[in-house]
N, C-alpha and C. Protein backbone atom coordinates (compact mmCIF):
# COMPACT_ATOMS: atom_id res chain seq x y z
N UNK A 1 111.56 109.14 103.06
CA UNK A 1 111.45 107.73 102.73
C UNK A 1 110.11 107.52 102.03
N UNK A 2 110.08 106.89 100.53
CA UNK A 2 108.97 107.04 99.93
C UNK A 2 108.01 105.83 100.78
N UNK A 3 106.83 106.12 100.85
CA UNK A 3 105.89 105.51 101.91
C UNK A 3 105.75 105.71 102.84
N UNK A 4 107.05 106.24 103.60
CA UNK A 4 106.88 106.18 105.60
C UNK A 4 105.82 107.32 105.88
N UNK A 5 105.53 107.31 107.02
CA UNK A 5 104.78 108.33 107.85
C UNK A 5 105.34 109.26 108.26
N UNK A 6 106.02 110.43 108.18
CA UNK A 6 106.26 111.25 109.21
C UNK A 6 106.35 112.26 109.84
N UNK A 7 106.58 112.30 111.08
CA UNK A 7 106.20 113.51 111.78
C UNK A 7 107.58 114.25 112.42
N UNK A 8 107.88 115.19 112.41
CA UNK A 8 109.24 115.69 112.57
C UNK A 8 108.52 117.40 113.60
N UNK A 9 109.68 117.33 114.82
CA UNK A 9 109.07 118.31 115.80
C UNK A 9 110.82 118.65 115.85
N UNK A 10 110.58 120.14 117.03
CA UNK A 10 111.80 120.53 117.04
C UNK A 10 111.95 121.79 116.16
N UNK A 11 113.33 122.32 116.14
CA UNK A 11 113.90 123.42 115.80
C UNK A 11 115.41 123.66 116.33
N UNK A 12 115.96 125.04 115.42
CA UNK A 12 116.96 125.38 115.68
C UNK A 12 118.06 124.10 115.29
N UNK A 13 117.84 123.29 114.56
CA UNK A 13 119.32 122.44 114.36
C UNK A 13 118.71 121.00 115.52
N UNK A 14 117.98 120.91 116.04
CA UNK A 14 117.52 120.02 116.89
C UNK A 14 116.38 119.59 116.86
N UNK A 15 115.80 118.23 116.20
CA UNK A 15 114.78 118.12 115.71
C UNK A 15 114.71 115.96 116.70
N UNK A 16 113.52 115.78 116.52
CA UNK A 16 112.69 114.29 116.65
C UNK A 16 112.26 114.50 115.30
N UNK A 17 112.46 112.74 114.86
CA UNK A 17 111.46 112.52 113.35
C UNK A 17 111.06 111.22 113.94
N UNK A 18 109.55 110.72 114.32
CA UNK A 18 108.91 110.30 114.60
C UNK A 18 108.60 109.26 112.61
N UNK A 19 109.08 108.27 112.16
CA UNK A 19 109.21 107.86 111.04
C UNK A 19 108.32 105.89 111.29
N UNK A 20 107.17 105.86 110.69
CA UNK A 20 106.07 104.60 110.52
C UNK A 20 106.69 104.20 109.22
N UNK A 21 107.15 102.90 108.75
CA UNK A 21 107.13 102.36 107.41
C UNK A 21 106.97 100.91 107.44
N UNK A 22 107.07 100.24 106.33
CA UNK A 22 106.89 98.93 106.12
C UNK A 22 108.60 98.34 105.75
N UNK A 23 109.53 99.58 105.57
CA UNK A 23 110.74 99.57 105.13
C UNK A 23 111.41 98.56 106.43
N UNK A 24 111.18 99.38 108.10
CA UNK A 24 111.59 98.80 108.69
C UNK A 24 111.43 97.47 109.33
N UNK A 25 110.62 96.16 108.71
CA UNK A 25 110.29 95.15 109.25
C UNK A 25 111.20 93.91 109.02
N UNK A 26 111.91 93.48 110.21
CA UNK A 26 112.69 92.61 110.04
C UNK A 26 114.18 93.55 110.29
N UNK A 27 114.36 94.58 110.87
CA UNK A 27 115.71 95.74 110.65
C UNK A 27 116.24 95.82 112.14
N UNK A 28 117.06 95.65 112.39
CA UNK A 28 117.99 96.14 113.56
C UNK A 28 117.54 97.68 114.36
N UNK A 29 117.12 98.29 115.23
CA UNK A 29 117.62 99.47 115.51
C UNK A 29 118.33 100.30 115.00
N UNK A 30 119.67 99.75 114.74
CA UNK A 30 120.93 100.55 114.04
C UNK A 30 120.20 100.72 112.10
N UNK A 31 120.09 99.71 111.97
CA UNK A 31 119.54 99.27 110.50
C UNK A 31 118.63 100.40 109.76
N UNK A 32 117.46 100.63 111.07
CA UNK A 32 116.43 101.54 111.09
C UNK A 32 116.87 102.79 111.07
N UNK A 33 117.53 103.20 111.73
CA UNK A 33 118.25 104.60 112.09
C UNK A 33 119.41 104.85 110.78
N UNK A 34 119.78 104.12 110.19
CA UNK A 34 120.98 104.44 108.62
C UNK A 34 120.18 104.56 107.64
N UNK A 35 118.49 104.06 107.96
CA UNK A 35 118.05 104.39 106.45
C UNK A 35 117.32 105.67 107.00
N UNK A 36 117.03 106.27 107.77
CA UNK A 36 116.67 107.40 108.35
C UNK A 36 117.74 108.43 108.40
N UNK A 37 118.75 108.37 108.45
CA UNK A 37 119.97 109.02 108.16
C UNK A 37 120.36 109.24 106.72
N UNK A 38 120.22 108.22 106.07
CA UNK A 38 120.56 108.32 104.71
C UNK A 38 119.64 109.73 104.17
N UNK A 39 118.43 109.36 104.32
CA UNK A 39 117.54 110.53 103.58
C UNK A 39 117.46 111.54 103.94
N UNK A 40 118.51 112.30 105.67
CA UNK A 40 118.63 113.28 106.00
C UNK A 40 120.38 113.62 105.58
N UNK A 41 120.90 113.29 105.11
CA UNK A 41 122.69 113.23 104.95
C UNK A 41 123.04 114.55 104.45
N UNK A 42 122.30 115.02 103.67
CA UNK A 42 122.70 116.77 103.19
C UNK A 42 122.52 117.19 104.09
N UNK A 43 121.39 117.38 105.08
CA UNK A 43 120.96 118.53 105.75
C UNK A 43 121.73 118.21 106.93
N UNK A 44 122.55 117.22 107.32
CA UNK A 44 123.59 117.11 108.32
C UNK A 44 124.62 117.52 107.90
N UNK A 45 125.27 117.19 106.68
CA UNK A 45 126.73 117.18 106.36
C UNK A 45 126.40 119.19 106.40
N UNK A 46 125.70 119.84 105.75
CA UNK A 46 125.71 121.37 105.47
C UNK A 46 125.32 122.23 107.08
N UNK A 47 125.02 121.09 107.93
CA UNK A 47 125.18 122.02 109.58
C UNK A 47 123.92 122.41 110.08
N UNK A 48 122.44 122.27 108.46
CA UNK A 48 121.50 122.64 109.35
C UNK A 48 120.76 122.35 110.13
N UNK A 49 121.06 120.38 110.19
CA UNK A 49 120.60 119.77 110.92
C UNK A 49 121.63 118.85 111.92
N UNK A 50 121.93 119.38 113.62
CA UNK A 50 123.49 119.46 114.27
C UNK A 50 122.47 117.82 114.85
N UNK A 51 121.33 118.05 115.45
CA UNK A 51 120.92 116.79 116.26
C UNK A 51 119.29 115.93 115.96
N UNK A 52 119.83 114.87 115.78
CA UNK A 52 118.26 114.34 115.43
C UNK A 52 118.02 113.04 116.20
N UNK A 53 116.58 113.20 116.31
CA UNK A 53 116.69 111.59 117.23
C UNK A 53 115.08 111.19 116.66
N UNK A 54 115.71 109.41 116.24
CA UNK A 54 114.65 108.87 116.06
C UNK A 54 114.13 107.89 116.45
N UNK A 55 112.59 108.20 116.13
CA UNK A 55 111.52 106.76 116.79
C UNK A 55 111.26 106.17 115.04
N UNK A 56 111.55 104.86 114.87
CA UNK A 56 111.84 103.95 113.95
C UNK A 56 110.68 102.64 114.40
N UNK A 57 109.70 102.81 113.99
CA UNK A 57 108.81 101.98 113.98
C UNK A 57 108.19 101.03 112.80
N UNK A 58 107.66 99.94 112.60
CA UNK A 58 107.02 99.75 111.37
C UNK A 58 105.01 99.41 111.89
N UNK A 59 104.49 99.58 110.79
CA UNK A 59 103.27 100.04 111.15
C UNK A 59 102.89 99.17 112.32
N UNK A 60 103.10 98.02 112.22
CA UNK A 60 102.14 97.30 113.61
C UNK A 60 103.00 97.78 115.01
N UNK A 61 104.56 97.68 114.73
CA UNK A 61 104.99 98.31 116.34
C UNK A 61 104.06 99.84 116.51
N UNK A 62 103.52 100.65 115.23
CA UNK A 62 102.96 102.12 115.72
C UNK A 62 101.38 102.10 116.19
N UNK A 63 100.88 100.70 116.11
CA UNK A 63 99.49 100.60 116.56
C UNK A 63 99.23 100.71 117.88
């Protein structure tokens, strides 16, 4: 996501992406998590990425 912050931990197909932006202000949970999905969608649909879980913050919720 051009601008966000992030930090991505994990391995093996099982990863956290820890993601700060200004994208998410004013966004649903769900909202937050489809544009975080969107920019991972290859690396799911091709298997190398089976599980991901995210923290969807915008900068003042990460202060």
């Amino acid at each position: 996501m051009p601008g966000a912050a992030v930090e991505v931990s994990g391995g093996e197909g099982k990863f956290v992406a820890n993601v700060v932006s200004d994208a998410f202000a004013g966004l649903t949970p769900i909202k937050r998590h489809q544009l975080v999905y969107a920019c991972v969608n290859d690396e799911i649909t091709s298997g190398e990425l089976h599980a991901l879980t995210i923290v969807a913050k915008t900068p003042d919720e990460a202060d």
